[in-house]
C-alpha atoms as a PDB file:
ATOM      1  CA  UNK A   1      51.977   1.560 -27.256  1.00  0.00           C
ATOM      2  CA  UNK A   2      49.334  -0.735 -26.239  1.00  0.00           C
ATOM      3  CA  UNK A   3      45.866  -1.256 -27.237  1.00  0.00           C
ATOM      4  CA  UNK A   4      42.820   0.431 -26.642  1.00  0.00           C
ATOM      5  CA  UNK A   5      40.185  -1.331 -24.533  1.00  0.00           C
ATOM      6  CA  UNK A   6      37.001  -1.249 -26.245  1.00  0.00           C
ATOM      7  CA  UNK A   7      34.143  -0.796 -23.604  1.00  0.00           C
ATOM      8  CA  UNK A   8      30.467  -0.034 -24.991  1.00  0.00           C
ATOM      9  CA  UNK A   9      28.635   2.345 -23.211  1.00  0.00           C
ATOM     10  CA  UNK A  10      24.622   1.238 -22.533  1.00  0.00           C
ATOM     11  CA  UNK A  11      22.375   3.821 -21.004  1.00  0.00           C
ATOM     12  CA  UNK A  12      20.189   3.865 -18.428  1.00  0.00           C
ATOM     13  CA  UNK A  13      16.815   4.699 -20.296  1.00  0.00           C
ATOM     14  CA  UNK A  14      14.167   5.668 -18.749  1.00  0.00           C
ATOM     15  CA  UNK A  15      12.696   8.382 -21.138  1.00  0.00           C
ATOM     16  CA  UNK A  16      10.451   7.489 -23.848  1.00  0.00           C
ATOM     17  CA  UNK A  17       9.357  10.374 -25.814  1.00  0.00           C
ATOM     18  CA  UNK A  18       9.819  14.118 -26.233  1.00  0.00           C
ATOM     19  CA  UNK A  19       6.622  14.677 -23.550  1.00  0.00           C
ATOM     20  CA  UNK A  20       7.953  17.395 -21.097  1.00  0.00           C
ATOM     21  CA  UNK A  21       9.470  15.687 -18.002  1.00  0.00           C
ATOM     22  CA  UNK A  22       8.630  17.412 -14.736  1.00  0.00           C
ATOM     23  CA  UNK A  23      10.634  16.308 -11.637  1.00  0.00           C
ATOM     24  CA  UNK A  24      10.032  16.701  -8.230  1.00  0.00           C
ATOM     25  CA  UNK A  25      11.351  15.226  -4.768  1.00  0.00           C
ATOM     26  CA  UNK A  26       9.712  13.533  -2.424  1.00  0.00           C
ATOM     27  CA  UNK A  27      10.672  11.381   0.573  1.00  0.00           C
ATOM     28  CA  UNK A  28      11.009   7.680   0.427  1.00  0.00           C
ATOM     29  CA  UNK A  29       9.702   5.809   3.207  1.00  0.00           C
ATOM     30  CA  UNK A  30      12.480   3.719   5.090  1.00  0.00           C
ATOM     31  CA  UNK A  31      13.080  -0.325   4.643  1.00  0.00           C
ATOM     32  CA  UNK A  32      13.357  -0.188   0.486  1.00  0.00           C
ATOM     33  CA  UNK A  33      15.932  -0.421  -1.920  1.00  0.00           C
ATOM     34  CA  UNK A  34      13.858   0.993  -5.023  1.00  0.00           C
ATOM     35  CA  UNK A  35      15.644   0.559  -8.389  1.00  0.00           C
ATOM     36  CA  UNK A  36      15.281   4.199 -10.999  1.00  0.00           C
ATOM     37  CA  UNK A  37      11.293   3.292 -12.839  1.00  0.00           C
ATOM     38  CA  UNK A  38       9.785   2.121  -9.616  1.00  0.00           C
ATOM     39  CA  UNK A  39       6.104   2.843  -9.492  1.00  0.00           C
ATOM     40  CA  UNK A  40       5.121   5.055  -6.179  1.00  0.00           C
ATOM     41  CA  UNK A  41       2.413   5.323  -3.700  1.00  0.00           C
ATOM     42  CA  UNK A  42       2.383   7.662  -1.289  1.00  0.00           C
ATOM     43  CA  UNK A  43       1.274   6.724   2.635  1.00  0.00           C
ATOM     44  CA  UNK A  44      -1.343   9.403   3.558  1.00  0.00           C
ATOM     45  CA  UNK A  45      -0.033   9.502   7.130  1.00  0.00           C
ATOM     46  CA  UNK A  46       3.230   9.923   6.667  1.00  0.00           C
ATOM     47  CA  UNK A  47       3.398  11.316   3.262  1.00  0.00           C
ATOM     48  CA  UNK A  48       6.256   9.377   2.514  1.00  0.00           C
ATOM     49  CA  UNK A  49       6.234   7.243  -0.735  1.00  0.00           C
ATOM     50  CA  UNK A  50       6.870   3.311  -1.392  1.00  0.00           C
ATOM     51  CA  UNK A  51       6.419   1.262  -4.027  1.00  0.00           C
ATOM     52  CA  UNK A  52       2.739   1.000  -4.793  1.00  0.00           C
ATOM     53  CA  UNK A  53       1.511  -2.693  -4.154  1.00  0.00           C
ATOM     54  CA  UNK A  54      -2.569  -3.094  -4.933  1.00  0.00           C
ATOM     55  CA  UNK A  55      -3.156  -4.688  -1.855  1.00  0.00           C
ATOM     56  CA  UNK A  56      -2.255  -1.481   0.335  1.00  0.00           C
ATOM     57  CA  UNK A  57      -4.619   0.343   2.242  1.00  0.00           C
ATOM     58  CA  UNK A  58      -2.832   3.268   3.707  1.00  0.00           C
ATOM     59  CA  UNK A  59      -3.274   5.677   0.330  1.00  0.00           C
ATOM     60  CA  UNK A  60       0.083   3.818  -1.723  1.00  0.00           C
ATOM     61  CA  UNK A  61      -2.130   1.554  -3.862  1.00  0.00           C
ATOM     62  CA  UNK A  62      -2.813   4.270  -6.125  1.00  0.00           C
ATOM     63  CA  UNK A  63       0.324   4.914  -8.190  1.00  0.00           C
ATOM     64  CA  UNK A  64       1.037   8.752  -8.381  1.00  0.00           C
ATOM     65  CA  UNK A  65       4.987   8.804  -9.623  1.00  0.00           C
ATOM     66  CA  UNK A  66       8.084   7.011 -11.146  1.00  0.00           C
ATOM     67  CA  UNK A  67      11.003   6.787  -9.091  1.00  0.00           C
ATOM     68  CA  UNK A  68      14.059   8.712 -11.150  1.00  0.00           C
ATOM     69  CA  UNK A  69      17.191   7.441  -9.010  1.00  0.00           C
ATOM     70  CA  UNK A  70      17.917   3.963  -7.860  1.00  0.00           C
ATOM     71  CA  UNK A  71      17.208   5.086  -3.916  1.00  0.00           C
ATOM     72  CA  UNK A  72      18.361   2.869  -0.883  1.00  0.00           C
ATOM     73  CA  UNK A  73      16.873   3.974   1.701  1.00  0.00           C
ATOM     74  CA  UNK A  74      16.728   0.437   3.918  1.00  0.00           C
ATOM     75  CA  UNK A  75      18.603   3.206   6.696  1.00  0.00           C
ATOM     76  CA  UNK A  76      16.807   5.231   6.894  1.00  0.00           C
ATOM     77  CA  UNK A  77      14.273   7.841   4.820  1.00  0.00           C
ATOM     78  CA  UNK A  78      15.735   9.315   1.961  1.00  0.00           C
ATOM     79  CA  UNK A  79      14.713  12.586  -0.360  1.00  0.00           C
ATOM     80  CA  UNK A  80      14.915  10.863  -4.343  1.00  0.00           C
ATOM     81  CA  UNK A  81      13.757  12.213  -7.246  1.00  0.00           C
ATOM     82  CA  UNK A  82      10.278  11.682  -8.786  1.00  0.00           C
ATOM     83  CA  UNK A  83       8.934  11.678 -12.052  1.00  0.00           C
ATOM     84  CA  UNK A  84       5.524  13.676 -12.192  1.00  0.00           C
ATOM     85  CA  UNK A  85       5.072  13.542 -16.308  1.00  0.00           C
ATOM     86  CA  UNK A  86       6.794  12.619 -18.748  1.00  0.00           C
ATOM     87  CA  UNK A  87       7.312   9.401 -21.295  1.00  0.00           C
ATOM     88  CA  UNK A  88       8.782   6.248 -19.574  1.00  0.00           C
ATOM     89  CA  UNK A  89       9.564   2.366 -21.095  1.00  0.00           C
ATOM     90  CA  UNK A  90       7.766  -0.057 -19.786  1.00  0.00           C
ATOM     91  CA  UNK A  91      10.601  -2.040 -19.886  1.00  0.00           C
ATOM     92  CA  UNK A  92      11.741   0.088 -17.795  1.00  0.00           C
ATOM     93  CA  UNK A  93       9.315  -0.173 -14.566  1.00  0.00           C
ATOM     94  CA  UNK A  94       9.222  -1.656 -11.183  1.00  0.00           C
ATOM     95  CA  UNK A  95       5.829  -3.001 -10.050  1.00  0.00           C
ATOM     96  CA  UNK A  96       4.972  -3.414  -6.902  1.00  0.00           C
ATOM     97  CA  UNK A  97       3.297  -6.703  -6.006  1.00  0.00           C
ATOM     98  CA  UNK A  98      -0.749  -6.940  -7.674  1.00  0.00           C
ATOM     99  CA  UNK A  99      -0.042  -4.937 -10.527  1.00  0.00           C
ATOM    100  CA  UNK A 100      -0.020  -5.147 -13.889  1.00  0.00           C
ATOM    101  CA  UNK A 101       1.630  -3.106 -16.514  1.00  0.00           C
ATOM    102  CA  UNK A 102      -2.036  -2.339 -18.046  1.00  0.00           C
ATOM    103  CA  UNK A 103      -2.788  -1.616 -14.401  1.00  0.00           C
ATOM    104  CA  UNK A 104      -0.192   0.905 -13.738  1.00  0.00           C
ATOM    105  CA  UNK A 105      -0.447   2.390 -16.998  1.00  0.00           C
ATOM    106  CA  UNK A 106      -3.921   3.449 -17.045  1.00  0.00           C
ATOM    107  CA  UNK A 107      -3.386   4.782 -13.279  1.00  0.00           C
ATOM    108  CA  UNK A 108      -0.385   6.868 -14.552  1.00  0.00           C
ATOM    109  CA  UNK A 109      -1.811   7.947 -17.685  1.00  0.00           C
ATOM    110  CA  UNK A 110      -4.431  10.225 -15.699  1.00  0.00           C
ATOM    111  CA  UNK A 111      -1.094  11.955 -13.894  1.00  0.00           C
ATOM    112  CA  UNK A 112       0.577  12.847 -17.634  1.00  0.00           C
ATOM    113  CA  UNK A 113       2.539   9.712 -17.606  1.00  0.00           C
ATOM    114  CA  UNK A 114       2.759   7.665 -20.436  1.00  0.00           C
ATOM    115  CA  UNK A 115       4.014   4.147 -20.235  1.00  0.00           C
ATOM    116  CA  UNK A 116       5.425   3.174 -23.951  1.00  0.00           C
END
């Protein structure tokens, strides 16, 4: 009989706290490969949602959600998973280019998502 590989199993964390986690989906806008804790914007003319960079002017500088599932959608739109409430880790998050984690905490703290 041979001997059992040992493997340790590490989760993928995102949740924080015991805060009631509301999901939702959304489309992602086409041309990203989002890892699960981005931090969303959504494009007010095509509704579709990217990472939110501060410098934006089409509606995605404001964040509104966290990305659940690592999404690839560099072919095309996809529908993913969003986070509307819930407790994340910072450690956790994907900021788009401009913000801060102070930044993108106090915008998501307003939306029932707190960044721990």
């Amino acid at each position: 009989m041979s001997n059992p590989e040992r493997q340790t199993y590490v989760p993928d964390q995102l949740s924080a706290g015991a805060f009631p986690v509301i999901i939702d989906t959304v489309v992602i806008a086409s041309g990203q490969k989002l890892n699960r804790g981005a931090v969303l914007g959504q494009v007010k003319t095509s509704g579709e949602f990217v990472l939110a960079k501060a410098a934006a002017t089409d509606g995605s500088e404001t964040p509104l959600a966290i990305l659940d599932q690592a999404t690839d959608s560099t072919k095309g739109a996809q529908i993913a998973p969003i986070r509307l409430t819930g407790e994340v880790l910072a450690s956790q998050l994907t900021l788009g280019e401009g913000f801060t984690l102070a930044q993108a905490k106090a915008a998501l703290r307003a939306l029932s998502l707190f960044v721990r």
